[in-house]
PDB file of N, CA and C in Angstrom:
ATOM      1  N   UNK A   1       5.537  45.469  22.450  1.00  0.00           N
ATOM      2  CA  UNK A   1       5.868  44.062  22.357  1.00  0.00           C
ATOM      3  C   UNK A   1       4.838  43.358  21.483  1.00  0.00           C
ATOM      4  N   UNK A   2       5.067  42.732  20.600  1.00  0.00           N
ATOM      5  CA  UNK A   2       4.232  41.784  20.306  1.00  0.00           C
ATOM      6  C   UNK A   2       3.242  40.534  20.544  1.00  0.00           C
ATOM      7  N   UNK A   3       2.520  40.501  20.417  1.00  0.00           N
ATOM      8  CA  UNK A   3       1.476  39.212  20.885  1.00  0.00           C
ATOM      9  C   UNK A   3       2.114  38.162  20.635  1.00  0.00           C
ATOM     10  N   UNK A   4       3.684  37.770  19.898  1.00  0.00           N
ATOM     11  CA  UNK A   4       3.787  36.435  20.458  1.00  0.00           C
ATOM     12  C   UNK A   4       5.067  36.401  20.750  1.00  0.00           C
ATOM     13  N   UNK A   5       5.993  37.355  21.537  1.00  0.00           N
ATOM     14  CA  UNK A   5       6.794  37.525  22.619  1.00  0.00           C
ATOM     15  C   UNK A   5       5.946  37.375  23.715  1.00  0.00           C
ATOM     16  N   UNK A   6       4.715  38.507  24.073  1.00  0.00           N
ATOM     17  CA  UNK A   6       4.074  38.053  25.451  1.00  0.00           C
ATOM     18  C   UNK A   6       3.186  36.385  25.494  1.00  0.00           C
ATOM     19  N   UNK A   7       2.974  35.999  24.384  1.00  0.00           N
ATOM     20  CA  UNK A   7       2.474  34.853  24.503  1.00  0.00           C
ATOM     21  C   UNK A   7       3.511  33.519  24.903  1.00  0.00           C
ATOM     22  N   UNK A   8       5.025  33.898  24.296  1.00  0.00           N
ATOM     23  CA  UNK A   8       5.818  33.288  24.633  1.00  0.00           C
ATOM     24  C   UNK A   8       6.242  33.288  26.228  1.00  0.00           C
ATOM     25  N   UNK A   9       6.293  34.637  26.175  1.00  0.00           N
ATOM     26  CA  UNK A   9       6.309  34.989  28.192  1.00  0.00           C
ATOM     27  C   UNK A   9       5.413  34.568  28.936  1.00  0.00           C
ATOM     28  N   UNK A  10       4.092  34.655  28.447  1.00  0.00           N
ATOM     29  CA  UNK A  10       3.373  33.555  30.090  1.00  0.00           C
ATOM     30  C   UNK A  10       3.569  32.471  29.810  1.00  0.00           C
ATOM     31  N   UNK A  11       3.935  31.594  28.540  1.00  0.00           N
ATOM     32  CA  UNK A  11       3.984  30.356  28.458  1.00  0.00           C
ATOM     33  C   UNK A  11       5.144  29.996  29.438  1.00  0.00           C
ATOM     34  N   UNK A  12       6.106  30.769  29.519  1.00  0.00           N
ATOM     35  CA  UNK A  12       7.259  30.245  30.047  1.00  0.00           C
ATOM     36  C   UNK A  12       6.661  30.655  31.765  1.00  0.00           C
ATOM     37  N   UNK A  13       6.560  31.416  31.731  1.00  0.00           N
ATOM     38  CA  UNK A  13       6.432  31.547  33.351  1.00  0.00           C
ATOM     39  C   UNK A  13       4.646  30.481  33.741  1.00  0.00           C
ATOM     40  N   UNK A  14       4.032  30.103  33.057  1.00  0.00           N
ATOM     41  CA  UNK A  14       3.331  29.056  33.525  1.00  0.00           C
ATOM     42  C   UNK A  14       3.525  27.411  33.463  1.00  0.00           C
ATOM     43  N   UNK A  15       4.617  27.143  32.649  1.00  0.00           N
ATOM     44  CA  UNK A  15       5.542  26.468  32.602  1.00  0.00           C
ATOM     45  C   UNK A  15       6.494  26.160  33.733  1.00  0.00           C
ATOM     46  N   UNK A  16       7.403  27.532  34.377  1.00  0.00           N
ATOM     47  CA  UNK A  16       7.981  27.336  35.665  1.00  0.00           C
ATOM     48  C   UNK A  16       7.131  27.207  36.815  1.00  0.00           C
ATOM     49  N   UNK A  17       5.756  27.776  36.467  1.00  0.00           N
ATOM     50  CA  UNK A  17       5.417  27.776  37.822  1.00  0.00           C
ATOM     51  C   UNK A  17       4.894  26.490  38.058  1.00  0.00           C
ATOM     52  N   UNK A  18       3.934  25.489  37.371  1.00  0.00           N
ATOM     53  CA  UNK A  18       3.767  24.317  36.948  1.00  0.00           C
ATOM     54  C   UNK A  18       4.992  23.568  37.568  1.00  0.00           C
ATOM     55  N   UNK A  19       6.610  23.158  36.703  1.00  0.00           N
ATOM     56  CA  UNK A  19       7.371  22.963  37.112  1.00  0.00           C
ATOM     57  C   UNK A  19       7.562  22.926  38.728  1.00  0.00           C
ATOM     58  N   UNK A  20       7.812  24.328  39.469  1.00  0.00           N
ATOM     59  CA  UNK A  20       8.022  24.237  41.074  1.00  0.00           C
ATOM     60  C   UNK A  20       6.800  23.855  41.604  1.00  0.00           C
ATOM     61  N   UNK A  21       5.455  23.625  41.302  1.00  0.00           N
ATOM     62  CA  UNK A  21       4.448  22.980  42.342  1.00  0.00           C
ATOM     63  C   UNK A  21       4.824  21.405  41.933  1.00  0.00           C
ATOM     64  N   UNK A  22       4.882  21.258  40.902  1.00  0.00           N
ATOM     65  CA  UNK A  22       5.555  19.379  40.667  1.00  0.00           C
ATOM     66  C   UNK A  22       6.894  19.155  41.683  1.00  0.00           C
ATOM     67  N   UNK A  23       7.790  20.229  41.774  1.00  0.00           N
ATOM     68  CA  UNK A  23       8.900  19.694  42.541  1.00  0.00           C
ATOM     69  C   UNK A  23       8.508  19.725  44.109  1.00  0.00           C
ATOM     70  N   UNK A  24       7.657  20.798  44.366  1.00  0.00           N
ATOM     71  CA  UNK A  24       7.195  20.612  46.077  1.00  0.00           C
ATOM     72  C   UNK A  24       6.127  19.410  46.267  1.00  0.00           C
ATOM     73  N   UNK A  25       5.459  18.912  45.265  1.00  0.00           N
ATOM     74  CA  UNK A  25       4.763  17.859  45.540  1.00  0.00           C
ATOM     75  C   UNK A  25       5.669  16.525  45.388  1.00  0.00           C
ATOM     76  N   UNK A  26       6.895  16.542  45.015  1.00  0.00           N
ATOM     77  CA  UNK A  26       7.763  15.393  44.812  1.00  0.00           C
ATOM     78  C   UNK A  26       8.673  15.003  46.058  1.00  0.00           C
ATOM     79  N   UNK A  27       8.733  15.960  47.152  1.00  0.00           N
ATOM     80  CA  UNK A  27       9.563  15.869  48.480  1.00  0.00           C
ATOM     81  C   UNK A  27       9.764  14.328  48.897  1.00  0.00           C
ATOM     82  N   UNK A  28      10.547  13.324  49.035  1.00  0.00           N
ATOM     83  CA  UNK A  28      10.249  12.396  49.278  1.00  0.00           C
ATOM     84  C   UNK A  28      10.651  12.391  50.956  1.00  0.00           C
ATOM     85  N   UNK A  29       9.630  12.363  51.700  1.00  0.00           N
ATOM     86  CA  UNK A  29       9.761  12.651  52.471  1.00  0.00           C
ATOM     87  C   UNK A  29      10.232  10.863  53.830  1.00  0.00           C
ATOM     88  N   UNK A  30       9.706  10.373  53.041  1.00  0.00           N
ATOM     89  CA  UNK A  30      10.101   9.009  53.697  1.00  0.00           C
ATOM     90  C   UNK A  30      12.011   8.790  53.242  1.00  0.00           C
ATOM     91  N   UNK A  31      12.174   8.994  52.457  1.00  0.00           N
ATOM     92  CA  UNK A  31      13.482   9.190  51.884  1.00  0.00           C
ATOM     93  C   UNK A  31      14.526   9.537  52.306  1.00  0.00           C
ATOM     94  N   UNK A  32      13.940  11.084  52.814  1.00  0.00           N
ATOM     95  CA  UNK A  32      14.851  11.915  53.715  1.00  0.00           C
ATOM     96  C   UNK A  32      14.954  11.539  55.130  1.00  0.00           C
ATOM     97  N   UNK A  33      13.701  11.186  55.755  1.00  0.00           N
ATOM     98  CA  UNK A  33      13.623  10.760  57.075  1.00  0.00           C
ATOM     99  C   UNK A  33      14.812   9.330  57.327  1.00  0.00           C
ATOM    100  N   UNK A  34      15.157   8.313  56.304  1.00  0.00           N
ATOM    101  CA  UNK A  34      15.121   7.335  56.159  1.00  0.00           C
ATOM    102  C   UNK A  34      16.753   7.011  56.374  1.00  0.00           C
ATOM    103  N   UNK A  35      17.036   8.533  55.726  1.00  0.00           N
ATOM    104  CA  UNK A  35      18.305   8.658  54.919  1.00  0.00           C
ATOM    105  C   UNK A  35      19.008   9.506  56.505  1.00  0.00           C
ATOM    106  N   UNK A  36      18.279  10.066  57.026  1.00  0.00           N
ATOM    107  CA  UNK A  36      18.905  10.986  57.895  1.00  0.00           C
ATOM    108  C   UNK A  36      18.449  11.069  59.181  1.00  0.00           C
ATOM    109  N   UNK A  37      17.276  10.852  59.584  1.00  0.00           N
ATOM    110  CA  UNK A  37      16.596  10.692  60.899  1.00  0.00           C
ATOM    111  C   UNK A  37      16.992   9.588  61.808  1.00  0.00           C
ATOM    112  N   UNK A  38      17.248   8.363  61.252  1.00  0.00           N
ATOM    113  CA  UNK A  38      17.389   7.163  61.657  1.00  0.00           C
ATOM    114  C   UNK A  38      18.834   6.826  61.839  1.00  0.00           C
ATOM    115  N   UNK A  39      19.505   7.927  61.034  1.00  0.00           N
ATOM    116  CA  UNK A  39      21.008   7.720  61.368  1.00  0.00           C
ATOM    117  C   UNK A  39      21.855   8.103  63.016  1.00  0.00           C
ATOM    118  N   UNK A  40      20.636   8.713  63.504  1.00  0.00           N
ATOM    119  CA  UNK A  40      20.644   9.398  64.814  1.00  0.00           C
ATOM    120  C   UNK A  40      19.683   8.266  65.756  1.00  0.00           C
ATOM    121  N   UNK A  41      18.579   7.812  66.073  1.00  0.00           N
ATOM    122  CA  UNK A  41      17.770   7.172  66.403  1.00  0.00           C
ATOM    123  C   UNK A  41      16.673   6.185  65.748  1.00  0.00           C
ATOM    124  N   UNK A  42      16.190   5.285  66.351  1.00  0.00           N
ATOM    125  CA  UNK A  42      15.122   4.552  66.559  1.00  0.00           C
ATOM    126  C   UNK A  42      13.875   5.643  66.128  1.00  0.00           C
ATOM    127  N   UNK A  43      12.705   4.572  66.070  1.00  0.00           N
ATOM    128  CA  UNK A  43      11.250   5.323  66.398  1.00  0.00           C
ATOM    129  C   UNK A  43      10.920   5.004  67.676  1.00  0.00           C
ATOM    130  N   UNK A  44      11.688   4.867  69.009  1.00  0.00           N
ATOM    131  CA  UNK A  44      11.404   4.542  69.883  1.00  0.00           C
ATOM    132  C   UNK A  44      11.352   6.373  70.164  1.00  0.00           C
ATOM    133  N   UNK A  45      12.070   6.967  69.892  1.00  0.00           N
ATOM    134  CA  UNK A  45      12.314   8.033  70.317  1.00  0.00           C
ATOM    135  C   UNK A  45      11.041   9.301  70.072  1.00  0.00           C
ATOM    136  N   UNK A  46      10.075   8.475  69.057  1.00  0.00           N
ATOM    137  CA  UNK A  46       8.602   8.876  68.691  1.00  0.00           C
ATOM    138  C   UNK A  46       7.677   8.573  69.823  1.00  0.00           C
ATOM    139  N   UNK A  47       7.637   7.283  70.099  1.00  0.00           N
ATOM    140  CA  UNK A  47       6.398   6.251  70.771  1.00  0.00           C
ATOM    141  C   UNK A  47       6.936   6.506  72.296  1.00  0.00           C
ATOM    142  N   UNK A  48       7.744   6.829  72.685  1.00  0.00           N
ATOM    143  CA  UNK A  48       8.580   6.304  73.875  1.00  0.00           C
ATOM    144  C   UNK A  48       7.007   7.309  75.062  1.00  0.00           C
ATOM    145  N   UNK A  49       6.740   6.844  76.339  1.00  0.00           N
ATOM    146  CA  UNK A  49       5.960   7.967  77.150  1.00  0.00           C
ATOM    147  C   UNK A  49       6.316   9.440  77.680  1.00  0.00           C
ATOM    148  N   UNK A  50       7.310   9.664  77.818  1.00  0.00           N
ATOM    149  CA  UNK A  50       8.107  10.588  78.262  1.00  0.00           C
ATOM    150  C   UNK A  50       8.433  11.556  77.188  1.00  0.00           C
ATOM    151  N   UNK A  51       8.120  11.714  75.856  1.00  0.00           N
ATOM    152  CA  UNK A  51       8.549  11.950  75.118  1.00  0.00           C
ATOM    153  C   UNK A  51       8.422  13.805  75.195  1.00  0.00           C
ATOM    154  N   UNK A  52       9.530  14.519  74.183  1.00  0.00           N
ATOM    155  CA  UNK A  52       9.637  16.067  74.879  1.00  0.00           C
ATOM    156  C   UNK A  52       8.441  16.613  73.397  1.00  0.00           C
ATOM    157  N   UNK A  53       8.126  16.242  72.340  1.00  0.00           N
ATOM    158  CA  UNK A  53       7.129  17.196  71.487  1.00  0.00           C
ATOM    159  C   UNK A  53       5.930  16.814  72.048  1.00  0.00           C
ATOM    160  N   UNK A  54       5.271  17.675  72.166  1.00  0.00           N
ATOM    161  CA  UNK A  54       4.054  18.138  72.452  1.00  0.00           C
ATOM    162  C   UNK A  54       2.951  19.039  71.429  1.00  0.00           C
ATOM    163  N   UNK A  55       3.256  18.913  70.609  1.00  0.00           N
ATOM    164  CA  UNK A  55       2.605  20.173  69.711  1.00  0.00           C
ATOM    165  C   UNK A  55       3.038  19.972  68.150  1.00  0.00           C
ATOM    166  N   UNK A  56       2.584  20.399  67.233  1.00  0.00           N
ATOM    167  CA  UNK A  56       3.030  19.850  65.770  1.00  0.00           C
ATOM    168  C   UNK A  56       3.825  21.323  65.690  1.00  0.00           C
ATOM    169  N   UNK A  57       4.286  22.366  65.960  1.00  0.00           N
ATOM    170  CA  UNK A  57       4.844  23.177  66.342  1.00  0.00           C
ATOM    171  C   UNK A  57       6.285  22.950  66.900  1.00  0.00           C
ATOM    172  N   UNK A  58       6.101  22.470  67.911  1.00  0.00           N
ATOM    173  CA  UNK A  58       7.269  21.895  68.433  1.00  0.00           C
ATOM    174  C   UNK A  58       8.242  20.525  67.508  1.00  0.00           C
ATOM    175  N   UNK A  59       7.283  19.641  67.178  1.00  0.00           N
ATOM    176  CA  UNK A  59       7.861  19.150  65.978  1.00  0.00           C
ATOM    177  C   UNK A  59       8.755  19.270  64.640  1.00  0.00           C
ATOM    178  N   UNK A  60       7.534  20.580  64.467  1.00  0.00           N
ATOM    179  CA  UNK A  60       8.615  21.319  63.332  1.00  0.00           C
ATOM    180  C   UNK A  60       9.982  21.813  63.385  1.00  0.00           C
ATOM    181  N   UNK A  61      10.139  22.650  64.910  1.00  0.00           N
ATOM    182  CA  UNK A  61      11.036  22.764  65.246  1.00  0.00           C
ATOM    183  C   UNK A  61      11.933  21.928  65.359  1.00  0.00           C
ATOM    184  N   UNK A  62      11.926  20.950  66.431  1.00  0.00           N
ATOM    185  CA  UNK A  62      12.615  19.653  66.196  1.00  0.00           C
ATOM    186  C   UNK A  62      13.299  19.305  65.174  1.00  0.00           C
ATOM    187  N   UNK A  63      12.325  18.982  64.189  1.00  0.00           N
ATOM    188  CA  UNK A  63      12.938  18.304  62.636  1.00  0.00           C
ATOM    189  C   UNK A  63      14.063  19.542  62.208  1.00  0.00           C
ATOM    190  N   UNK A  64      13.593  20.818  62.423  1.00  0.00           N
ATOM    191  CA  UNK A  64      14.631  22.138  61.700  1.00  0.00           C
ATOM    192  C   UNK A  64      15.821  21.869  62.210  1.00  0.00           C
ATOM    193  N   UNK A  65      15.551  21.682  64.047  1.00  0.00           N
ATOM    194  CA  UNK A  65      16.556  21.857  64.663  1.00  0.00           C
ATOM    195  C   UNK A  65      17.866  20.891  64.750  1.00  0.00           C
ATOM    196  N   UNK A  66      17.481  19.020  64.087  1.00  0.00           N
ATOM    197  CA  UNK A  66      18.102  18.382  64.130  1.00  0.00           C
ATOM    198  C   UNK A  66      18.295  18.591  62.422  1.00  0.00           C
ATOM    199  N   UNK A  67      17.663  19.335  61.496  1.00  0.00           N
ATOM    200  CA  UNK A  67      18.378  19.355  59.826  1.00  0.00           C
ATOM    201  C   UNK A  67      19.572  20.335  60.192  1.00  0.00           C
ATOM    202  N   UNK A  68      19.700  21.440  61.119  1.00  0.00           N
ATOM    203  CA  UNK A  68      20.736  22.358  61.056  1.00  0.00           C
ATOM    204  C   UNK A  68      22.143  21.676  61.543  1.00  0.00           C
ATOM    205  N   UNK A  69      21.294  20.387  63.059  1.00  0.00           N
ATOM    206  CA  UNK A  69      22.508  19.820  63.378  1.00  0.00           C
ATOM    207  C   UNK A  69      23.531  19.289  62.954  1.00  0.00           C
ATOM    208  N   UNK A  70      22.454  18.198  61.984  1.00  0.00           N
ATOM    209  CA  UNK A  70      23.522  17.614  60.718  1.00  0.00           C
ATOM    210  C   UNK A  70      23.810  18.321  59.801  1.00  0.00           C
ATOM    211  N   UNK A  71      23.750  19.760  59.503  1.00  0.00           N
ATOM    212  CA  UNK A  71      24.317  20.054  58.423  1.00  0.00           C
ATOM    213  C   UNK A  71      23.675  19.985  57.104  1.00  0.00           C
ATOM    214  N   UNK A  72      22.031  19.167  57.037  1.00  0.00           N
ATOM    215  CA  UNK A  72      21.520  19.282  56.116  1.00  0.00           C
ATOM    216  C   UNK A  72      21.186  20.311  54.761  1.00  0.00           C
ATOM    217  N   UNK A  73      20.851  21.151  54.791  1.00  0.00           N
ATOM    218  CA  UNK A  73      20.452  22.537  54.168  1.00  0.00           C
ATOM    219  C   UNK A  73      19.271  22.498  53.357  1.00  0.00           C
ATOM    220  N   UNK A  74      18.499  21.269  54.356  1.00  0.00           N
ATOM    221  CA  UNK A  74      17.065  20.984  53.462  1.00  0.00           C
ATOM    222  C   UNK A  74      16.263  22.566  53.684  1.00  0.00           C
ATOM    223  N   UNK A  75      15.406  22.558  51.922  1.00  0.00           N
ATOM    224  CA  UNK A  75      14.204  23.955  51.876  1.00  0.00           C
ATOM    225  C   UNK A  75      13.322  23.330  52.857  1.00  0.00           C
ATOM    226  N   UNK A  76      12.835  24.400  52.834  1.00  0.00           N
ATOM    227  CA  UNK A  76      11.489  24.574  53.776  1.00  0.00           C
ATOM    228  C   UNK A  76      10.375  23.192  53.843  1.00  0.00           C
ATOM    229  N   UNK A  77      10.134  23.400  52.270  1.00  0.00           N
ATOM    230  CA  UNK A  77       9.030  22.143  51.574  1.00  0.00           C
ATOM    231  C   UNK A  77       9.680  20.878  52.292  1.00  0.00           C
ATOM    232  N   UNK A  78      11.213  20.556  52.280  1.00  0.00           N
ATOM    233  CA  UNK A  78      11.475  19.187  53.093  1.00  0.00           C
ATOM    234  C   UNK A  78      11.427  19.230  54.474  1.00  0.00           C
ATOM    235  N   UNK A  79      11.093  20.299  55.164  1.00  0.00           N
ATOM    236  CA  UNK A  79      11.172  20.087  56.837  1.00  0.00           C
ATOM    237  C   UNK A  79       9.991  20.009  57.021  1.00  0.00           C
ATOM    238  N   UNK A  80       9.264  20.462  55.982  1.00  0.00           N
ATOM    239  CA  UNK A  80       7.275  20.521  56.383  1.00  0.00           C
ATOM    240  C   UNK A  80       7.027  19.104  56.306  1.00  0.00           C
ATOM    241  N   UNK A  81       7.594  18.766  55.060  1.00  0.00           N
ATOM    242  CA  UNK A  81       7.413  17.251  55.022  1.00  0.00           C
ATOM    243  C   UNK A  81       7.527  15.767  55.622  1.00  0.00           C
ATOM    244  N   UNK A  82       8.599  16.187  55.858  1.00  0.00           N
ATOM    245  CA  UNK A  82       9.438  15.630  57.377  1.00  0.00           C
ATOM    246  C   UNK A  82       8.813  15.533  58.161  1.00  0.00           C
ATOM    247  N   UNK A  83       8.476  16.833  58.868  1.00  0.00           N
ATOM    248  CA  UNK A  83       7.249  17.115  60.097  1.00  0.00           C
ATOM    249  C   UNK A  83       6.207  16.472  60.201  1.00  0.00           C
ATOM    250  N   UNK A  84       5.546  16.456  58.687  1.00  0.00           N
ATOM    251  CA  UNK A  84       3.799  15.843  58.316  1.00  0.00           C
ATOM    252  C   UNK A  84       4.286  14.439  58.187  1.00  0.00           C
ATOM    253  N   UNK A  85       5.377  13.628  57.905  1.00  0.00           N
ATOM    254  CA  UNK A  85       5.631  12.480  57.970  1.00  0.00           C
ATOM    255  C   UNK A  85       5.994  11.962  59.238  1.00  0.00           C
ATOM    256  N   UNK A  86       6.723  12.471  60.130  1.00  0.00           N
ATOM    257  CA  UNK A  86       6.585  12.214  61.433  1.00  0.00           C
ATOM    258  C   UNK A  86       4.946  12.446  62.328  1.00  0.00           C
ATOM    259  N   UNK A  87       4.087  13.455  62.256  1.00  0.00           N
ATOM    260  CA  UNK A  87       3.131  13.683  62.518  1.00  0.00           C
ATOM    261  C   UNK A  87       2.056  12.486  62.744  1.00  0.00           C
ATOM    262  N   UNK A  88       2.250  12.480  60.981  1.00  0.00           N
ATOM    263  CA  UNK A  88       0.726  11.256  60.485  1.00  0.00           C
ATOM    264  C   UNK A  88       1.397   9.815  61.069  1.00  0.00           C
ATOM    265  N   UNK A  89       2.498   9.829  61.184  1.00  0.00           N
ATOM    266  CA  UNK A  89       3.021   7.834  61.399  1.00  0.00           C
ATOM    267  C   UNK A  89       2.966   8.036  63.242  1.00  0.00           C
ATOM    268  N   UNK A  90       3.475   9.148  63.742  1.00  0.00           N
ATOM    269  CA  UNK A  90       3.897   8.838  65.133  1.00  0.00           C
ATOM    270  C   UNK A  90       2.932   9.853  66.232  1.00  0.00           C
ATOM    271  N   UNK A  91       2.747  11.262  66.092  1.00  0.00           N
ATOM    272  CA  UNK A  91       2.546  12.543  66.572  1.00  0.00           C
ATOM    273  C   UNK A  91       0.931  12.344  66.869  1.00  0.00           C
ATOM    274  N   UNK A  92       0.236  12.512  65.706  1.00  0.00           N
ATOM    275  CA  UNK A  92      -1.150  12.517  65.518  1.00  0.00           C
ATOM    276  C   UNK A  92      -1.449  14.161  65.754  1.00  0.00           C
ATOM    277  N   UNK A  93      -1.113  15.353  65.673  1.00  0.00           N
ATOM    278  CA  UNK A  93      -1.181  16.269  66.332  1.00  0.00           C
ATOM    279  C   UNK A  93      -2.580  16.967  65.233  1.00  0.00           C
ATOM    280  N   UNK A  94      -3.118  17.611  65.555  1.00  0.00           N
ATOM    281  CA  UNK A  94      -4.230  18.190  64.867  1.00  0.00           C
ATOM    282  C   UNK A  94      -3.473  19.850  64.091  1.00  0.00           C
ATOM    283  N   UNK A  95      -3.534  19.292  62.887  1.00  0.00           N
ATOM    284  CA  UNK A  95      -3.446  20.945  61.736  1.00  0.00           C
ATOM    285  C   UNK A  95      -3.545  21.906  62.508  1.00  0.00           C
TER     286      UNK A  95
END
């Protein structure tokens, strides 16, 4: 191969990879919550005393478990996000 086929080849694959860390840092995660969380409940259902998460674990789950309900088919990167946006506003749960 030549030196500027392979030069063309990492350009492109450091290019995509560049590309997908810009799109996982773009999750709008207030967006999604906004768009879909709330269509089901309040944030009472965060703050309330009785409340069933306990764990940022359990959270995650949660958020998966109500994206499958609706039918969402959010990636991964949007349920983490989701999670860490519910977390930091309501949860407080430690990393």
């Amino acid at each position: 191969m030549s030196q500027r086929l392979l030069a063309s080849l990492a350009l492109v694959t450091v290019t995509a990879t560049s590309l997908n860390a810009q799109a996982d840092d773009q999750v709008d995660a207030q967006a999604l919550f906004e768009q879909n969380c709330t269509s089901c409940h309040g944030s009472e259902v965060y703050t309330r005393e009785d409340r069933r998460i306990d764990s940022l674990d359990a959270l995650h789950s949660q958020v998966r478990m109500c994206e499958q309900n609706l039918g969402l088919t959010w990636f991964d990167d949007q349920v983490d996000a989701v999670t860490q946006l519910l977390n930091r506003e309501y949860y407080k749960f430690e990393p």
